[in-house]
Protein backbone atom coordinates (compact mmCIF):
# COMPACT_ATOMS: atom_id res chain seq x y z
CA UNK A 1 -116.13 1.61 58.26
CA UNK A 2 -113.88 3.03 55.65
CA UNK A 3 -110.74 5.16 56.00
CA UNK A 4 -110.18 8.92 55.32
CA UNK A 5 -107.22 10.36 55.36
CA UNK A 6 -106.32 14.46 56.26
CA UNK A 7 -104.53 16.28 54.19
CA UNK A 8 -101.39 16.54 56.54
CA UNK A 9 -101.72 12.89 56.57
CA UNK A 10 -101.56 12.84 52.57
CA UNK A 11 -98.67 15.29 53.33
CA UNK A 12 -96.98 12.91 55.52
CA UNK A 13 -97.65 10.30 53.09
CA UNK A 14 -96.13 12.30 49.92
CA UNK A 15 -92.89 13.09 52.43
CA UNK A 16 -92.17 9.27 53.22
CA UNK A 17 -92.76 8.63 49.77
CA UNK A 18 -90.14 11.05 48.72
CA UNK A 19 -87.68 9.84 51.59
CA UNK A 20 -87.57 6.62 50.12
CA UNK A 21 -87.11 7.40 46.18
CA UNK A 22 -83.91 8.26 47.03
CA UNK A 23 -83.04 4.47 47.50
CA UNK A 24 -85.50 3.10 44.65
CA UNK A 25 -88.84 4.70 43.13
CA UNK A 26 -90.46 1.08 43.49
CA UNK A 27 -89.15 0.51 46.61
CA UNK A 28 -90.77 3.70 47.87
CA UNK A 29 -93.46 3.27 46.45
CA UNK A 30 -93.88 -0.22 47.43
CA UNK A 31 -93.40 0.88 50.93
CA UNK A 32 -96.57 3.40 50.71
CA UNK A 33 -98.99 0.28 49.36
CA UNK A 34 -97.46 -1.83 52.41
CA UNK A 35 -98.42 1.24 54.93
CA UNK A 36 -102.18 1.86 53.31
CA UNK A 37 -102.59 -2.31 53.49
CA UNK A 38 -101.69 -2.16 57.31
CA UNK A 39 -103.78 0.69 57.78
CA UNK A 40 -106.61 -0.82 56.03
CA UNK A 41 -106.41 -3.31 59.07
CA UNK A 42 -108.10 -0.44 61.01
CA UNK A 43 -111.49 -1.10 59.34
CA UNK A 44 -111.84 -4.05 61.09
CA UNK A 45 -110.22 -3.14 64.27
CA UNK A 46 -110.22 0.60 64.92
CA UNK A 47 -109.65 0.05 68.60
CA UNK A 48 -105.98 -2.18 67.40
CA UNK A 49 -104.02 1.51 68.09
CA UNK A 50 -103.51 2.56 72.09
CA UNK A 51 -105.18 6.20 72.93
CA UNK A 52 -102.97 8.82 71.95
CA UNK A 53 -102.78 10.03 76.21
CA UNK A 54 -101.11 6.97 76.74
CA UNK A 55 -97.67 8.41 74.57
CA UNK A 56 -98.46 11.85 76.38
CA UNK A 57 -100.49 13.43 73.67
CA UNK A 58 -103.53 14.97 75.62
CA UNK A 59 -105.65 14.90 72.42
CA UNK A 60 -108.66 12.10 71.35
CA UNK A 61 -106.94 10.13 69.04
CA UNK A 62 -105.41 6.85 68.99
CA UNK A 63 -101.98 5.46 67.68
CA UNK A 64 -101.10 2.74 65.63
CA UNK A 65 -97.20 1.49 65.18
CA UNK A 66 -96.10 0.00 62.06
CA UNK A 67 -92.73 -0.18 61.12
CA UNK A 68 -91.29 2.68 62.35
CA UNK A 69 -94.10 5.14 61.81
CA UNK A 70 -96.96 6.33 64.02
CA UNK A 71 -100.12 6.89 62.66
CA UNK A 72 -102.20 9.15 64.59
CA UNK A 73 -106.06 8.67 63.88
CA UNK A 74 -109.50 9.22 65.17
CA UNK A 75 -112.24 6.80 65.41
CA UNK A 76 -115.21 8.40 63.75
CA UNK A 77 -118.89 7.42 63.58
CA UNK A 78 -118.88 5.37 60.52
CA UNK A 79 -114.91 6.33 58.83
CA UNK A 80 -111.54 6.47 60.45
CA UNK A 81 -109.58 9.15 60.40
CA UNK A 82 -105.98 9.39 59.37
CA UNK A 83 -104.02 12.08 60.99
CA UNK A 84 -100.80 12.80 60.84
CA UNK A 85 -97.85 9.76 59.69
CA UNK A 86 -95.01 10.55 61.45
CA UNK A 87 -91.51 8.64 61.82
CA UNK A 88 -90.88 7.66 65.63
CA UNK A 89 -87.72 9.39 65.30
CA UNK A 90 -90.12 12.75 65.36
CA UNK A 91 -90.60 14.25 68.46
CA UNK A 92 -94.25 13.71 67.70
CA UNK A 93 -95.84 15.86 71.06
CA UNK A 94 -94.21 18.84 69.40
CA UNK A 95 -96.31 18.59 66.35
CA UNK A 96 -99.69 19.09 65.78
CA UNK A 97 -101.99 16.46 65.19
């Protein structure tokens, strides 16, 4: 299996990357090679996230916590799909996965 990611997800991505610059550049962008290693994890466990109706989203997806982001992503046949990255500060059934 190997990951994709959307391009809201590469949106998402390019947002928490900018969020963090304001403390440091390196820190920030430290913080996106820590994400894509933990999401990397999903290659050999894409069943690791709980199904997405579980946190009230009525969609076929699956979520996966790390720090304090929520990535929302899709088993496929032979790829996972990343979604949408979203802070669990969002109210994340209000946007669209």
């Amino acid at each position: 299996m190997h990951i994709k990611y959307s391009e809201q997800s590469i949106l998402d991505l390019d947002a928490i990357i900018e969020y963090t610059s304001k403390d440091s550049f390196i820190r920030a962008s430290s913080y996106a090679d820590f994400l894509k290693t933990k999401i990397e994890i999903l290659t050999s466990s894409p069943y690791i996230g709980i199904e997405c109706r579980h946190k009230k989203v009525y969609e076929d997806c699956r979520v996966y916590i790390v720090d304090s982001y929520l990535i929302f992503y899709t088993v496929q046949e032979s790829s996972i799909l990343i979604r949408r990255m979203l802070n669990s500060a969002v109210d994340y059934r209000r946007k669209k996965l």
